[in-house]
C-alpha atoms as a PDB file:
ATOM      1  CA  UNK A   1     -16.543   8.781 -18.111  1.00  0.00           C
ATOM      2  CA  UNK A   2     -13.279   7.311 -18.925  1.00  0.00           C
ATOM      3  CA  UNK A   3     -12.715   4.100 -18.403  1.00  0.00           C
ATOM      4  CA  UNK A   4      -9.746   2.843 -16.054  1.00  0.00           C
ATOM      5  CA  UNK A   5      -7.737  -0.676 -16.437  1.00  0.00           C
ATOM      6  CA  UNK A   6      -5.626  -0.675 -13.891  1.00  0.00           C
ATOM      7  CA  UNK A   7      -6.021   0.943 -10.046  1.00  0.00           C
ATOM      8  CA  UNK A   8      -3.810   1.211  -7.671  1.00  0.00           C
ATOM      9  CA  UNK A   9      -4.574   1.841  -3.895  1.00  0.00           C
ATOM     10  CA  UNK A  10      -2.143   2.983  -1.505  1.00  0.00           C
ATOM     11  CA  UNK A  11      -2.715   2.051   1.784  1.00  0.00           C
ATOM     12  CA  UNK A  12      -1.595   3.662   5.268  1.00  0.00           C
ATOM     13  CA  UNK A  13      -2.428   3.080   9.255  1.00  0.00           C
ATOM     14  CA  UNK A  14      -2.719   6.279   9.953  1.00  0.00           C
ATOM     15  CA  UNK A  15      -5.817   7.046   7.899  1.00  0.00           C
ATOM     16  CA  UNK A  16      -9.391   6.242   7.618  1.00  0.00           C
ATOM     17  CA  UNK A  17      -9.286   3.524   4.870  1.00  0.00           C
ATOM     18  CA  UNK A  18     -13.061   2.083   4.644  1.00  0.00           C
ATOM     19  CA  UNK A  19     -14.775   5.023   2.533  1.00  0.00           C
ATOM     20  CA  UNK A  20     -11.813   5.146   0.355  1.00  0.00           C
ATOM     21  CA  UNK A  21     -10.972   1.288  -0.244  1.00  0.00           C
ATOM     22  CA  UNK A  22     -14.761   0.942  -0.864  1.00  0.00           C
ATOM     23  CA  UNK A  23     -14.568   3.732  -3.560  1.00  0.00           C
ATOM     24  CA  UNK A  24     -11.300   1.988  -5.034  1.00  0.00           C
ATOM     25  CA  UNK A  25     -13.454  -1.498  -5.229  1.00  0.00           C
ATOM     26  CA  UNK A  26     -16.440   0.241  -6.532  1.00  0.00           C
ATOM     27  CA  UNK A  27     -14.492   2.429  -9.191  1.00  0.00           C
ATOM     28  CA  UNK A  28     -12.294  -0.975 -10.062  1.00  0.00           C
ATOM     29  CA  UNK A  29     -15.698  -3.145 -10.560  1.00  0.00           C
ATOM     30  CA  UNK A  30     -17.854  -0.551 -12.400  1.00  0.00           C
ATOM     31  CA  UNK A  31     -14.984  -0.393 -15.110  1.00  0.00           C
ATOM     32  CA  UNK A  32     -13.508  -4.014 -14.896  1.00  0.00           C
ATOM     33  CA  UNK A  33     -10.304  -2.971 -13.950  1.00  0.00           C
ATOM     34  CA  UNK A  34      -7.556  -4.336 -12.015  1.00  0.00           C
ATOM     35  CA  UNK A  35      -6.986  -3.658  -8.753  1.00  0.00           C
ATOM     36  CA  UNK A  36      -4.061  -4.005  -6.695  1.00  0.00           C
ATOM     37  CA  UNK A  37      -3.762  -2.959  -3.314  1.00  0.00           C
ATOM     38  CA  UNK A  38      -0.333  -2.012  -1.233  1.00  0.00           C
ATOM     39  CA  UNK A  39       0.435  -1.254   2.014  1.00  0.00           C
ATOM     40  CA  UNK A  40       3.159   1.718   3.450  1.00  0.00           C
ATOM     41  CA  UNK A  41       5.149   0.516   6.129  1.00  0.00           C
ATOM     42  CA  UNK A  42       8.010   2.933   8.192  1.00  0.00           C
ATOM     43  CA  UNK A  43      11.480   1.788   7.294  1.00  0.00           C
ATOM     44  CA  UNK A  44      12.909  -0.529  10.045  1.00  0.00           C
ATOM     45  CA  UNK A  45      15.296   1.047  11.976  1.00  0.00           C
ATOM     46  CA  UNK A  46      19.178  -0.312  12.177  1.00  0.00           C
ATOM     47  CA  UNK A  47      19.508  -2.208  15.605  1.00  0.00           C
ATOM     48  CA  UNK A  48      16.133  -2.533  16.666  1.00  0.00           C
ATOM     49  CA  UNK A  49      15.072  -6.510  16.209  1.00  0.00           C
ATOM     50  CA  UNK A  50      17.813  -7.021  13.563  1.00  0.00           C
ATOM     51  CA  UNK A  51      20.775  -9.227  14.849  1.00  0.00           C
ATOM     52  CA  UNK A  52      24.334  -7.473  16.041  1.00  0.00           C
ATOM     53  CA  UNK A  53      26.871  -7.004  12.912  1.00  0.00           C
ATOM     54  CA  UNK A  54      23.788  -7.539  10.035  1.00  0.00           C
ATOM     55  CA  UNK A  55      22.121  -5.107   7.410  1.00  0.00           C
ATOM     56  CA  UNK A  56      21.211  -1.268   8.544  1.00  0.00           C
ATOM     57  CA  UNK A  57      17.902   0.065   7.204  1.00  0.00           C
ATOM     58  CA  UNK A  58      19.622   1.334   3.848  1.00  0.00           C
ATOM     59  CA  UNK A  59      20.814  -1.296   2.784  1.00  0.00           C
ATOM     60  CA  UNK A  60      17.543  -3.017   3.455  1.00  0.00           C
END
């Protein structure tokens, strides 16, 4: 098996993330690796929560 340094586990809401986060830990411990762990967010959308005349979503 080869072995892996560095792991990286993208995470999203909208799916089941337990079996597969568990696998990531397991896979990242059974080879020493690093693991790092983000998170996918929706982009914000211009005008909604952001103050009158400031940044729209792409420039964010």
């Amino acid at each position: 098996m080869k072995i892996f340094k560095h792991i990286l586990y993208v995470s999203e809401a909208s799916v089941a993330q337990e079996p597969s986060i568990a696998r990531a830990v397991s896979v990242a411990e059974n080879n020493q690796a690093n693991l790092t762990v983000i998170d996918v967010i929706p982009a914000p959308t211009a005008g909604i929560g952001m103050l009158p005349g400031g940044h729209t979503s792409a420039e964010l």
